[in-house]
C-alpha atoms as a PDB file:
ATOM      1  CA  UNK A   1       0.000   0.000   0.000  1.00  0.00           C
ATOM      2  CA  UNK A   2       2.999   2.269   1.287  1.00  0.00           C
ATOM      3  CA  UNK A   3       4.632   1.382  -2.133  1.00  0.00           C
ATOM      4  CA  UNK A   4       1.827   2.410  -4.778  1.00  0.00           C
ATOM      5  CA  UNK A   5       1.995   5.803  -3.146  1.00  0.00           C
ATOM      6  CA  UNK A   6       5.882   6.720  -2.437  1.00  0.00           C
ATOM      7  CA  UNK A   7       6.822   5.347  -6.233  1.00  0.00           C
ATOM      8  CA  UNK A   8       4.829   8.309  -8.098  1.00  0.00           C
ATOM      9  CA  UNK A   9       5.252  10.899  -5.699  1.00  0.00           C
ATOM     10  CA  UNK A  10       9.509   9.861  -6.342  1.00  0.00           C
ATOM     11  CA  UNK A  11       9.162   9.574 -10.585  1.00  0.00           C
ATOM     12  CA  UNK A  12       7.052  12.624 -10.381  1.00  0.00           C
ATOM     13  CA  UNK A  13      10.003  14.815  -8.162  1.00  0.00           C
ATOM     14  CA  UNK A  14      12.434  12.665 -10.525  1.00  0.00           C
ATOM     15  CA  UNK A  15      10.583  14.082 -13.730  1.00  0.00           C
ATOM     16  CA  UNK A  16      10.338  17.746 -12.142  1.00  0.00           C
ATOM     17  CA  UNK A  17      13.953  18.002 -11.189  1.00  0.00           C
ATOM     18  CA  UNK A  18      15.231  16.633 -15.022  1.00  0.00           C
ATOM     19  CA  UNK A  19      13.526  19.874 -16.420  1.00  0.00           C
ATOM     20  CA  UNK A  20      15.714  22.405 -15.074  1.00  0.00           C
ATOM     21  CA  UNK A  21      19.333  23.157 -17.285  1.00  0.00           C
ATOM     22  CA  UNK A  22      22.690  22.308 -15.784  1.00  0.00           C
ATOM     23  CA  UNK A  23      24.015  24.140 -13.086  1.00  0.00           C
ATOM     24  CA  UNK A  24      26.789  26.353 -15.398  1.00  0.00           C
ATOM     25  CA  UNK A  25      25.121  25.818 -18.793  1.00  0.00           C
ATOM     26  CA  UNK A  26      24.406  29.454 -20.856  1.00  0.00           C
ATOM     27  CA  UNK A  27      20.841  28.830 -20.302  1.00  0.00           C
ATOM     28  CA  UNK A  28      20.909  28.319 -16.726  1.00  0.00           C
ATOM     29  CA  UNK A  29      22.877  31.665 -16.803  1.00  0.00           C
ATOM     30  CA  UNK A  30      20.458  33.199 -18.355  1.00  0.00           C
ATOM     31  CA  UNK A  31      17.660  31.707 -16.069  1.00  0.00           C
ATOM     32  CA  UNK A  32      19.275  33.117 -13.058  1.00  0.00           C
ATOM     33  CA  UNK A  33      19.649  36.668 -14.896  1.00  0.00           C
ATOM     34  CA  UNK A  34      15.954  36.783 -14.901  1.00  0.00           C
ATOM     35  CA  UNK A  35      15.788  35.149 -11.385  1.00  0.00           C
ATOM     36  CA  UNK A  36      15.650  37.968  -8.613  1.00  0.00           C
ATOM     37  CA  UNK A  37      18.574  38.639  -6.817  1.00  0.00           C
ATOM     38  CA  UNK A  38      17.158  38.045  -3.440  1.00  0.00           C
ATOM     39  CA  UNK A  39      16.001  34.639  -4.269  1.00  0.00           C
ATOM     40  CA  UNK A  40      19.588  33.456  -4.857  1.00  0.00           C
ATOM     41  CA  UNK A  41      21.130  31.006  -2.723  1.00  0.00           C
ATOM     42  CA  UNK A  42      24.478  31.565  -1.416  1.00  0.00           C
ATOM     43  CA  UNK A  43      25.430  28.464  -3.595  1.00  0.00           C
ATOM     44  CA  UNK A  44      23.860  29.569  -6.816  1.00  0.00           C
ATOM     45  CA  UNK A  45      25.560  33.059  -6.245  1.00  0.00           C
ATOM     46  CA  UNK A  46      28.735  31.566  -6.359  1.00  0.00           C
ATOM     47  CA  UNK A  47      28.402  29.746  -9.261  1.00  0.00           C
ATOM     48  CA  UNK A  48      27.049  32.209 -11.183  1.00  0.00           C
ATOM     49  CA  UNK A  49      29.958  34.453 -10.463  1.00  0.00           C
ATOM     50  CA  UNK A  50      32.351  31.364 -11.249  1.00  0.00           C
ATOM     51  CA  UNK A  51      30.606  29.957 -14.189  1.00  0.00           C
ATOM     52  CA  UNK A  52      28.463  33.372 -16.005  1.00  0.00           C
ATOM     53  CA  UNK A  53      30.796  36.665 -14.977  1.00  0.00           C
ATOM     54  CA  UNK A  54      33.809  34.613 -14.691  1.00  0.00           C
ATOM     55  CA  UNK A  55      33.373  32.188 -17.662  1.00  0.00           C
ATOM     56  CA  UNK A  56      36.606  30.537 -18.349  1.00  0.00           C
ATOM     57  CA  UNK A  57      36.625  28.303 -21.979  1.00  0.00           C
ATOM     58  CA  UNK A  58      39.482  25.755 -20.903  1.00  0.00           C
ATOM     59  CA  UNK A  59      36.861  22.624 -20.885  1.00  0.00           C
ATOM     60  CA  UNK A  60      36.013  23.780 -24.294  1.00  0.00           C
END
């Protein structure tokens, strides 16, 4: 009983999470441009400063 309602609440939050670009991609850049400042976490702040403002194009 426990089973038939964990599994689609988990491939539903599986599904959800597969929709958003890669952390460092241009178009999560560009999301987070758009995304207000003070919604930022302290972790996506730093990785847009690493991976947007201070793009480096040695793994390209």
């Amino acid at each position: 009983m426990v089973f038939r309602l964990v599994l689609p609440i988990v491939l539903c939050s599986v599904s959800l999470t597969a929709c958003e670009p890669e952390v460092g991609s241009d178009a999560w850049c560009e999301n987070m441009v758009d995304k207000s400042k003070g919604d930022w976490t302290a972790n996506e702040a730093t990785e847009f400063a690493r991976s947007c403002v201070f793009k480096t194009y040695e793994d390209e």
